[in-house]
PDB file of N, CA and C in Angstrom:
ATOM      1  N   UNK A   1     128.059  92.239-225.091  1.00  0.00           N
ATOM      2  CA  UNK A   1     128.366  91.596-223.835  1.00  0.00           C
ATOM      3  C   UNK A   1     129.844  91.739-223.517  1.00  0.00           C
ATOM      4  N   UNK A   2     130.343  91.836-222.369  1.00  0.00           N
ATOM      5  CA  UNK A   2     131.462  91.805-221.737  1.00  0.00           C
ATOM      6  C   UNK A   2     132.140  90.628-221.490  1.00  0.00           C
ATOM      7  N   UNK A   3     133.388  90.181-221.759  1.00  0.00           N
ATOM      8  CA  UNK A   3     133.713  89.148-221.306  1.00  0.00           C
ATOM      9  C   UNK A   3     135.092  89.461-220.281  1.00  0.00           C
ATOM     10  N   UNK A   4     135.121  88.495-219.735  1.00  0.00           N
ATOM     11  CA  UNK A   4     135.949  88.570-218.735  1.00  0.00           C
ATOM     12  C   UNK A   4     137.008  87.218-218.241  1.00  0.00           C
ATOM     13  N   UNK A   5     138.523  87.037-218.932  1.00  0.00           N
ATOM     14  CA  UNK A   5     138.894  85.770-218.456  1.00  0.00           C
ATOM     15  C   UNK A   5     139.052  85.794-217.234  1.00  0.00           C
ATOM     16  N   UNK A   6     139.084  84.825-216.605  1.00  0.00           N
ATOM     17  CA  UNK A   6     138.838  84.483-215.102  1.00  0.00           C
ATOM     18  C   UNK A   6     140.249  83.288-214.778  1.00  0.00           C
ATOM     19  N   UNK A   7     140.891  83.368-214.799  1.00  0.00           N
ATOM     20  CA  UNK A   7     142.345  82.631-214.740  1.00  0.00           C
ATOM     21  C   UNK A   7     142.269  81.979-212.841  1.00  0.00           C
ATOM     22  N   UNK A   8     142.052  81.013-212.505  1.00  0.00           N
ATOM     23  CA  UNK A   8     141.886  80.693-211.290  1.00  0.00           C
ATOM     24  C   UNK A   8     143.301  79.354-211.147  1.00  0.00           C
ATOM     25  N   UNK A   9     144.029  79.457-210.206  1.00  0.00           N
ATOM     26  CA  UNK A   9     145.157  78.773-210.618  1.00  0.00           C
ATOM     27  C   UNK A   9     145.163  78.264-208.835  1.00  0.00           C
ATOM     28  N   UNK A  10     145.158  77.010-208.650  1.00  0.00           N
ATOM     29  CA  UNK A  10     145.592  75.901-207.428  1.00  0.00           C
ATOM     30  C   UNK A  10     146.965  75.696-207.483  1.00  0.00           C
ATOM     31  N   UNK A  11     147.802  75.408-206.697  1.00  0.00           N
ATOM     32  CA  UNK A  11     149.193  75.587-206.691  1.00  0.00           C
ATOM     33  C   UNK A  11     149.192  74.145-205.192  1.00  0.00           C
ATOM     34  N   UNK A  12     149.978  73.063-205.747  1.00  0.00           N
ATOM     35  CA  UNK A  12     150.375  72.022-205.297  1.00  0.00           C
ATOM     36  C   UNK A  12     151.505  71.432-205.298  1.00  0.00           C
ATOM     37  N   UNK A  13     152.230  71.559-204.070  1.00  0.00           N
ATOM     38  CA  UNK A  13     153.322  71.243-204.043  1.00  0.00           C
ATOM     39  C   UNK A  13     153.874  69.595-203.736  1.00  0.00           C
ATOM     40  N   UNK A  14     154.028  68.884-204.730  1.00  0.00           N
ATOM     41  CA  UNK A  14     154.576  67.080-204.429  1.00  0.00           C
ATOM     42  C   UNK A  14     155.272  66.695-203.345  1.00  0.00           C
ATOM     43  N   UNK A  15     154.803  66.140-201.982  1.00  0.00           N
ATOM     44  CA  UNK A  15     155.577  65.917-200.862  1.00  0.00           C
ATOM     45  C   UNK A  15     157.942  65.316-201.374  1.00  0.00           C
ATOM     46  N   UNK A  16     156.853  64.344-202.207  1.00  0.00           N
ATOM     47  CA  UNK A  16     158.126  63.491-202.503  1.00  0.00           C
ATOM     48  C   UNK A  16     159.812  64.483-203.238  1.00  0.00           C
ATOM     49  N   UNK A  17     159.396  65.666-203.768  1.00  0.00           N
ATOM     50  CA  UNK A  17     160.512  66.415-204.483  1.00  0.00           C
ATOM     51  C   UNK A  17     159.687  67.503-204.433  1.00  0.00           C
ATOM     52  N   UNK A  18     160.816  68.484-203.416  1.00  0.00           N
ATOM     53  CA  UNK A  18     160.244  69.745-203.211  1.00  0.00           C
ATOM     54  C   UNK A  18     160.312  70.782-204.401  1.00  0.00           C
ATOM     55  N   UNK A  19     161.146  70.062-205.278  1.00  0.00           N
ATOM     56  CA  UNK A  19     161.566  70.991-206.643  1.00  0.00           C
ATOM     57  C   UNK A  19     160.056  70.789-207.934  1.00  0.00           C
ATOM     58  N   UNK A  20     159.801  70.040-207.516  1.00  0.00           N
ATOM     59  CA  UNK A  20     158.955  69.648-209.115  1.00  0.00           C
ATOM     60  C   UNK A  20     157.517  70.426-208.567  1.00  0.00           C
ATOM     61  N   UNK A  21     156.782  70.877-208.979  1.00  0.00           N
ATOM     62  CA  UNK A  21     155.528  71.820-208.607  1.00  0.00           C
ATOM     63  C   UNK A  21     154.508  71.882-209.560  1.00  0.00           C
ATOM     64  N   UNK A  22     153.679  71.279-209.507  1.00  0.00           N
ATOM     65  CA  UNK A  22     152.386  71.079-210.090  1.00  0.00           C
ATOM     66  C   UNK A  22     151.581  72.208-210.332  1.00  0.00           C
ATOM     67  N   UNK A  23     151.177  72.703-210.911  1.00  0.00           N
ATOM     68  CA  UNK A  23     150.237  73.866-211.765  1.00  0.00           C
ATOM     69  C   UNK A  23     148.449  73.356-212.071  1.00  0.00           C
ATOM     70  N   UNK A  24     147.479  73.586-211.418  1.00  0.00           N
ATOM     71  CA  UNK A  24     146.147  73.148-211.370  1.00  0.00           C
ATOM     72  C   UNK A  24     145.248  74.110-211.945  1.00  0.00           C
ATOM     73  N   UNK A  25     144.370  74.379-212.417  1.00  0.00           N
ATOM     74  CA  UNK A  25     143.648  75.070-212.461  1.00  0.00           C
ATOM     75  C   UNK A  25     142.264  75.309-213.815  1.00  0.00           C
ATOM     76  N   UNK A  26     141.558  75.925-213.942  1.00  0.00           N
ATOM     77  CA  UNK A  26     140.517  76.480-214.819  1.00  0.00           C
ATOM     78  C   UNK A  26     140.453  78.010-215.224  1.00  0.00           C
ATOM     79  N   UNK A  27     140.229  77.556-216.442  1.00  0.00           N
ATOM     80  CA  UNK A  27     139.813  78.882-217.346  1.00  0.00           C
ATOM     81  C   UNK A  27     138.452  78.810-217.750  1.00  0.00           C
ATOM     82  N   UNK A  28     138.208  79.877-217.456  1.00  0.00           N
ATOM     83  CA  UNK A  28     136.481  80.398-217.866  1.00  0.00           C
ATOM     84  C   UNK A  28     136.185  81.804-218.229  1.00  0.00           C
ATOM     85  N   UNK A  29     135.130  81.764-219.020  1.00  0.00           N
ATOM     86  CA  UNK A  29     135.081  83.038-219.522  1.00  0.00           C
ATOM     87  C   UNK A  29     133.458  83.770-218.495  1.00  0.00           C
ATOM     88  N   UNK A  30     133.377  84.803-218.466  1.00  0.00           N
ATOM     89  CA  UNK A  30     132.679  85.300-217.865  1.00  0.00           C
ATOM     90  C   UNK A  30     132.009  86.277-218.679  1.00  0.00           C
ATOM     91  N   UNK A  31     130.673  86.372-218.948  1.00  0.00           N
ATOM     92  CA  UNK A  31     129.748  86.913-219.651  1.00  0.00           C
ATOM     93  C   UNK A  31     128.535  87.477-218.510  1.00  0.00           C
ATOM     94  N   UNK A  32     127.826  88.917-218.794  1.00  0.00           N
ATOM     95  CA  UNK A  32     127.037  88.980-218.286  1.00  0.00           C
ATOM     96  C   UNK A  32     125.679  89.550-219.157  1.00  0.00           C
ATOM     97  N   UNK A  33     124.354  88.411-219.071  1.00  0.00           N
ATOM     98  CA  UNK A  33     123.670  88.351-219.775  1.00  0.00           C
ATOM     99  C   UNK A  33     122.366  90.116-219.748  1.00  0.00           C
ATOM    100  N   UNK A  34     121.543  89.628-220.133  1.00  0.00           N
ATOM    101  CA  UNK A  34     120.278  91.307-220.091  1.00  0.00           C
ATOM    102  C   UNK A  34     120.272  91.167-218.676  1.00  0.00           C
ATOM    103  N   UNK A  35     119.856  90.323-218.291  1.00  0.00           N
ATOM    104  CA  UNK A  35     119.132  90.412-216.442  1.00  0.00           C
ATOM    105  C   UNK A  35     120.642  90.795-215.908  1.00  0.00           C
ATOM    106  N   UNK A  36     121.442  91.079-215.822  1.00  0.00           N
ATOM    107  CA  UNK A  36     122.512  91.395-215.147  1.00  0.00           C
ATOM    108  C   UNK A  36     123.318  90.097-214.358  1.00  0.00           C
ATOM    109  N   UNK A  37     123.572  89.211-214.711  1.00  0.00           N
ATOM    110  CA  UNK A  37     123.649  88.123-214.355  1.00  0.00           C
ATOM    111  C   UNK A  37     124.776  87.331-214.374  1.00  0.00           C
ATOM    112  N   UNK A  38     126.119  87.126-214.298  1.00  0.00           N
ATOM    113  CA  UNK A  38     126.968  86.650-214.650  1.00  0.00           C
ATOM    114  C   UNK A  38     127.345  85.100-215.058  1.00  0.00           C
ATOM    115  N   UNK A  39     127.773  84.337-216.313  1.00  0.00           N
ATOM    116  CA  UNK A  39     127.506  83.307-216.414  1.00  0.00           C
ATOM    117  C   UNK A  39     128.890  82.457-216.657  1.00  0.00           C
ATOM    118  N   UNK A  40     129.280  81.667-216.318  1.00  0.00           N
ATOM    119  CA  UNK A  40     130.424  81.209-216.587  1.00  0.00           C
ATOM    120  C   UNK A  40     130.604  80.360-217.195  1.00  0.00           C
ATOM    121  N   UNK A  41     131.795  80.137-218.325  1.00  0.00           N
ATOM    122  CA  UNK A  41     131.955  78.874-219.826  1.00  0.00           C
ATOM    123  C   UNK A  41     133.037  78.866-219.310  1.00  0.00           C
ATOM    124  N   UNK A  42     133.185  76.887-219.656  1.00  0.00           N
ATOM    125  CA  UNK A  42     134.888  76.716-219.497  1.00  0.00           C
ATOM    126  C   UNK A  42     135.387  77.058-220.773  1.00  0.00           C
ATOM    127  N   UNK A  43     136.688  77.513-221.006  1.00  0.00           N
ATOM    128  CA  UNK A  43     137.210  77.703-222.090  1.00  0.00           C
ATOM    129  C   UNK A  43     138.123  76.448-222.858  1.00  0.00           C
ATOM    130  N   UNK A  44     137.730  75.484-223.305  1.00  0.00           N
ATOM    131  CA  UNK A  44     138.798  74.926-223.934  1.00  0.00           C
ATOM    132  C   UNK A  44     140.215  75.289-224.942  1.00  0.00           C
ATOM    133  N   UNK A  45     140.937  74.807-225.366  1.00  0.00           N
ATOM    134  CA  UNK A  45     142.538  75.149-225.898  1.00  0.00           C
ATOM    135  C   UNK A  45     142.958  76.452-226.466  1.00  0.00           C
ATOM    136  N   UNK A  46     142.715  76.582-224.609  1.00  0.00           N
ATOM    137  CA  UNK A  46     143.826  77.756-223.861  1.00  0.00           C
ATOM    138  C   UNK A  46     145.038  77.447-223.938  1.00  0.00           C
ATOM    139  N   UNK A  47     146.137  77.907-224.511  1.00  0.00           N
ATOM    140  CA  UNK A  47     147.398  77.581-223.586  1.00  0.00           C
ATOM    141  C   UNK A  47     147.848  78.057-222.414  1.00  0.00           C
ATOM    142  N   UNK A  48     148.557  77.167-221.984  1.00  0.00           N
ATOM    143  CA  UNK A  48     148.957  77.578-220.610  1.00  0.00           C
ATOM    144  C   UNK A  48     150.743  77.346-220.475  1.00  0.00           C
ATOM    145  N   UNK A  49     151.299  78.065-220.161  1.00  0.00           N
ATOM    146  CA  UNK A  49     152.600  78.023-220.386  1.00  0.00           C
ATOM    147  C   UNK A  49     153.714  78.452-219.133  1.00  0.00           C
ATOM    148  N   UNK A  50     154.614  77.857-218.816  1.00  0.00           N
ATOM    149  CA  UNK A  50     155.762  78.458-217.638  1.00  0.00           C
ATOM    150  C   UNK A  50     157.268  78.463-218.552  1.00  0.00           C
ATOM    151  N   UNK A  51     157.197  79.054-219.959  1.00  0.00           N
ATOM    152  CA  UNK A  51     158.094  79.605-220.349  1.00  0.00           C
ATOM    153  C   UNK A  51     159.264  78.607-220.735  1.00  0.00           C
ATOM    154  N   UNK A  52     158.454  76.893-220.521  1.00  0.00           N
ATOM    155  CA  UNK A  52     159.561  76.089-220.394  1.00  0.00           C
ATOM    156  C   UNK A  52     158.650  74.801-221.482  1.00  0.00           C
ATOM    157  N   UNK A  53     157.835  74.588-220.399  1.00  0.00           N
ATOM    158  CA  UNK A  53     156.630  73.447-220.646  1.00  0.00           C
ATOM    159  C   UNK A  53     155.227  74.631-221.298  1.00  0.00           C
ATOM    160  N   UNK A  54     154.402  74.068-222.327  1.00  0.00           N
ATOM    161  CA  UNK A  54     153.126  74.680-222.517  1.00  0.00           C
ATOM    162  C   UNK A  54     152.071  72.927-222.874  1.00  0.00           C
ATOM    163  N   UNK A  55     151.058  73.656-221.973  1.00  0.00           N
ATOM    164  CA  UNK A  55     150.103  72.565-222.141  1.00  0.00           C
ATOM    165  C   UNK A  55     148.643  73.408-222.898  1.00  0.00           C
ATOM    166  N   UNK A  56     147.760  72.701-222.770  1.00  0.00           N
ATOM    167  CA  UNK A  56     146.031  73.032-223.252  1.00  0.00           C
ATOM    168  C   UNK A  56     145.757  72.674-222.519  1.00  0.00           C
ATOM    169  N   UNK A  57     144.138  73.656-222.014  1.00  0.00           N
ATOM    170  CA  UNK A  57     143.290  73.104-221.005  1.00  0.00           C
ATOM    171  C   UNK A  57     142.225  71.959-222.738  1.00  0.00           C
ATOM    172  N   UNK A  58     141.361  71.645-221.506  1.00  0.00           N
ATOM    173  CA  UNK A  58     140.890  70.526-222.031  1.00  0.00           C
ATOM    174  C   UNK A  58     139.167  71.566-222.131  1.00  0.00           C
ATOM    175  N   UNK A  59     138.624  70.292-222.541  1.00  0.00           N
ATOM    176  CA  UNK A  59     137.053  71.059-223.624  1.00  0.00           C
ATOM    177  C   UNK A  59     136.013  71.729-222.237  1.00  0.00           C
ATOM    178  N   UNK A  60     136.417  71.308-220.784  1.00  0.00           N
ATOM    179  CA  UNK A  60     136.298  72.061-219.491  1.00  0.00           C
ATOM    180  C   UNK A  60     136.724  72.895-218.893  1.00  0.00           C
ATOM    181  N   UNK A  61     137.751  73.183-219.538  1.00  0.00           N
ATOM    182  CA  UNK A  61     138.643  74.612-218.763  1.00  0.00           C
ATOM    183  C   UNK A  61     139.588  73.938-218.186  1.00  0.00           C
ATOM    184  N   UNK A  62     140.159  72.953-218.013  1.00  0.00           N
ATOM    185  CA  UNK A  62     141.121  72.443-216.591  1.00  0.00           C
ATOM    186  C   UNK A  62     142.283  71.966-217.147  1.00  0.00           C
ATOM    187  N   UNK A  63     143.006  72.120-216.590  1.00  0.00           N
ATOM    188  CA  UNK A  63     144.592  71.877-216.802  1.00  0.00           C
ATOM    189  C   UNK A  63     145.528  71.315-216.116  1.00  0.00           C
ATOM    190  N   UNK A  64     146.559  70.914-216.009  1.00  0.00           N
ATOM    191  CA  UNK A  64     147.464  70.747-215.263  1.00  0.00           C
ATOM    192  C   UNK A  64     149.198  70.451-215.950  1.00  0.00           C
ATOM    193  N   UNK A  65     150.074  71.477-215.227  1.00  0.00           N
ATOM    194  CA  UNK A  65     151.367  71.657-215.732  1.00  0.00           C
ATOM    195  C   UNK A  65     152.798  71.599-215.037  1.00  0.00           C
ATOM    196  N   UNK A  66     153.174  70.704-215.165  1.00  0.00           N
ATOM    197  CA  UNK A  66     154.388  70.691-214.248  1.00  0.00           C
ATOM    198  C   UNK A  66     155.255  71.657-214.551  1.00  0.00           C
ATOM    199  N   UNK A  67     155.677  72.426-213.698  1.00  0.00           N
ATOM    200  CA  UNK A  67     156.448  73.397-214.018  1.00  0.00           C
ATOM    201  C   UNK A  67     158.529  73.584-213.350  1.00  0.00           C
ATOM    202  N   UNK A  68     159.258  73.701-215.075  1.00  0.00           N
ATOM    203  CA  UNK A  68     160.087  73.724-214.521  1.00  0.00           C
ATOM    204  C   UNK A  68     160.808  74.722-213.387  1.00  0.00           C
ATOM    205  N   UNK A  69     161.995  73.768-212.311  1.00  0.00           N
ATOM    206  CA  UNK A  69     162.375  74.274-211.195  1.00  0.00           C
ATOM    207  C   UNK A  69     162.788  75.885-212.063  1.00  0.00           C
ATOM    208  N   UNK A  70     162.796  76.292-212.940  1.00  0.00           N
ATOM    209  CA  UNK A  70     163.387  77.694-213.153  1.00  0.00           C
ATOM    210  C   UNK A  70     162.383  78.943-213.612  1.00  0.00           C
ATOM    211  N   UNK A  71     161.455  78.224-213.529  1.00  0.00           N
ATOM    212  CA  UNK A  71     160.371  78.922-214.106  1.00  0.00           C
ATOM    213  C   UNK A  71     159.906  79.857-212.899  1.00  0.00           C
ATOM    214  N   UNK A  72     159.625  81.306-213.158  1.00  0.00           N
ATOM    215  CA  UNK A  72     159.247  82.434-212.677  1.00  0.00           C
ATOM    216  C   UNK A  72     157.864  83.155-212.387  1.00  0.00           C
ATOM    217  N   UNK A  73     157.227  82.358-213.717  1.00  0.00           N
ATOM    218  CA  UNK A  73     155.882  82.947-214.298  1.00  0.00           C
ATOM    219  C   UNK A  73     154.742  81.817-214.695  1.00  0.00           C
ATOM    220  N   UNK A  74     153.660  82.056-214.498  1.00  0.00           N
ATOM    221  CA  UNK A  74     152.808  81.377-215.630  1.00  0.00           C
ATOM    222  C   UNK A  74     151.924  82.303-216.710  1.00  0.00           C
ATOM    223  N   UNK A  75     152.308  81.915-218.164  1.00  0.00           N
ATOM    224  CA  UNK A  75     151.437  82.553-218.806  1.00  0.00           C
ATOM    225  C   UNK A  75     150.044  82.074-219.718  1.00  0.00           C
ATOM    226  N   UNK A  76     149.273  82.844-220.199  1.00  0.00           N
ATOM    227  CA  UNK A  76     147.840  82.336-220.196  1.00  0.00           C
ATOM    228  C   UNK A  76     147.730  83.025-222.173  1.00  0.00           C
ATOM    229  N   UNK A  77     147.506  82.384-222.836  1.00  0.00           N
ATOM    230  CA  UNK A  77     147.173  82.797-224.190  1.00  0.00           C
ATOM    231  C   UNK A  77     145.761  82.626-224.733  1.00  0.00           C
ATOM    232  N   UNK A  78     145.311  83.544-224.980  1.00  0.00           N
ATOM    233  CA  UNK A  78     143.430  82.931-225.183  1.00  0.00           C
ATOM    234  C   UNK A  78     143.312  82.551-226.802  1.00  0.00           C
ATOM    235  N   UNK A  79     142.743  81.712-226.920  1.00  0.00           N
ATOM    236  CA  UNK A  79     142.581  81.669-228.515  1.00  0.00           C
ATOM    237  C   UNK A  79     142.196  82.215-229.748  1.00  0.00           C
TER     238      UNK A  79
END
């Protein structure tokens, strides 16, 4: 089987401080079964990282990371 991470990332910006920026999102893995079928698993403790702060998604795939004002990137480490 094929797998496929699927990195889907929401991006929310805090009215109150235009500097501080919230990081949302799910990890899932993508498998496609005999019938041709694609099926999707959340991935739990993923890291998730902006080179400053690193968090884990949780046993659903979902996360959330405040990211510092200097940060450029987000990166994704699979387990």
């Amino acid at each position: 089987m094929r797998y496929i991470i699927t990195f889907f990332v929401i991006v929310f910006f805090l009215s109150l401080e235009a500097s501080c920026r919230v990081v949302e999102g799910t990890v899932t893995s993508i498998s496609t079964n005999k019938k041709g079928h694609n099926i999707e698993v959340p991935m739990g403790n993923v890291l998730i990282s902006d080179g400053y702060t690193v968090c884990k998604t949780d046993q659903n795939g979902r996360y959330s990371i405040s990211l510092n004002p200097d940060a450029t990137f987000i990166t994704l480490t699979q387990p």
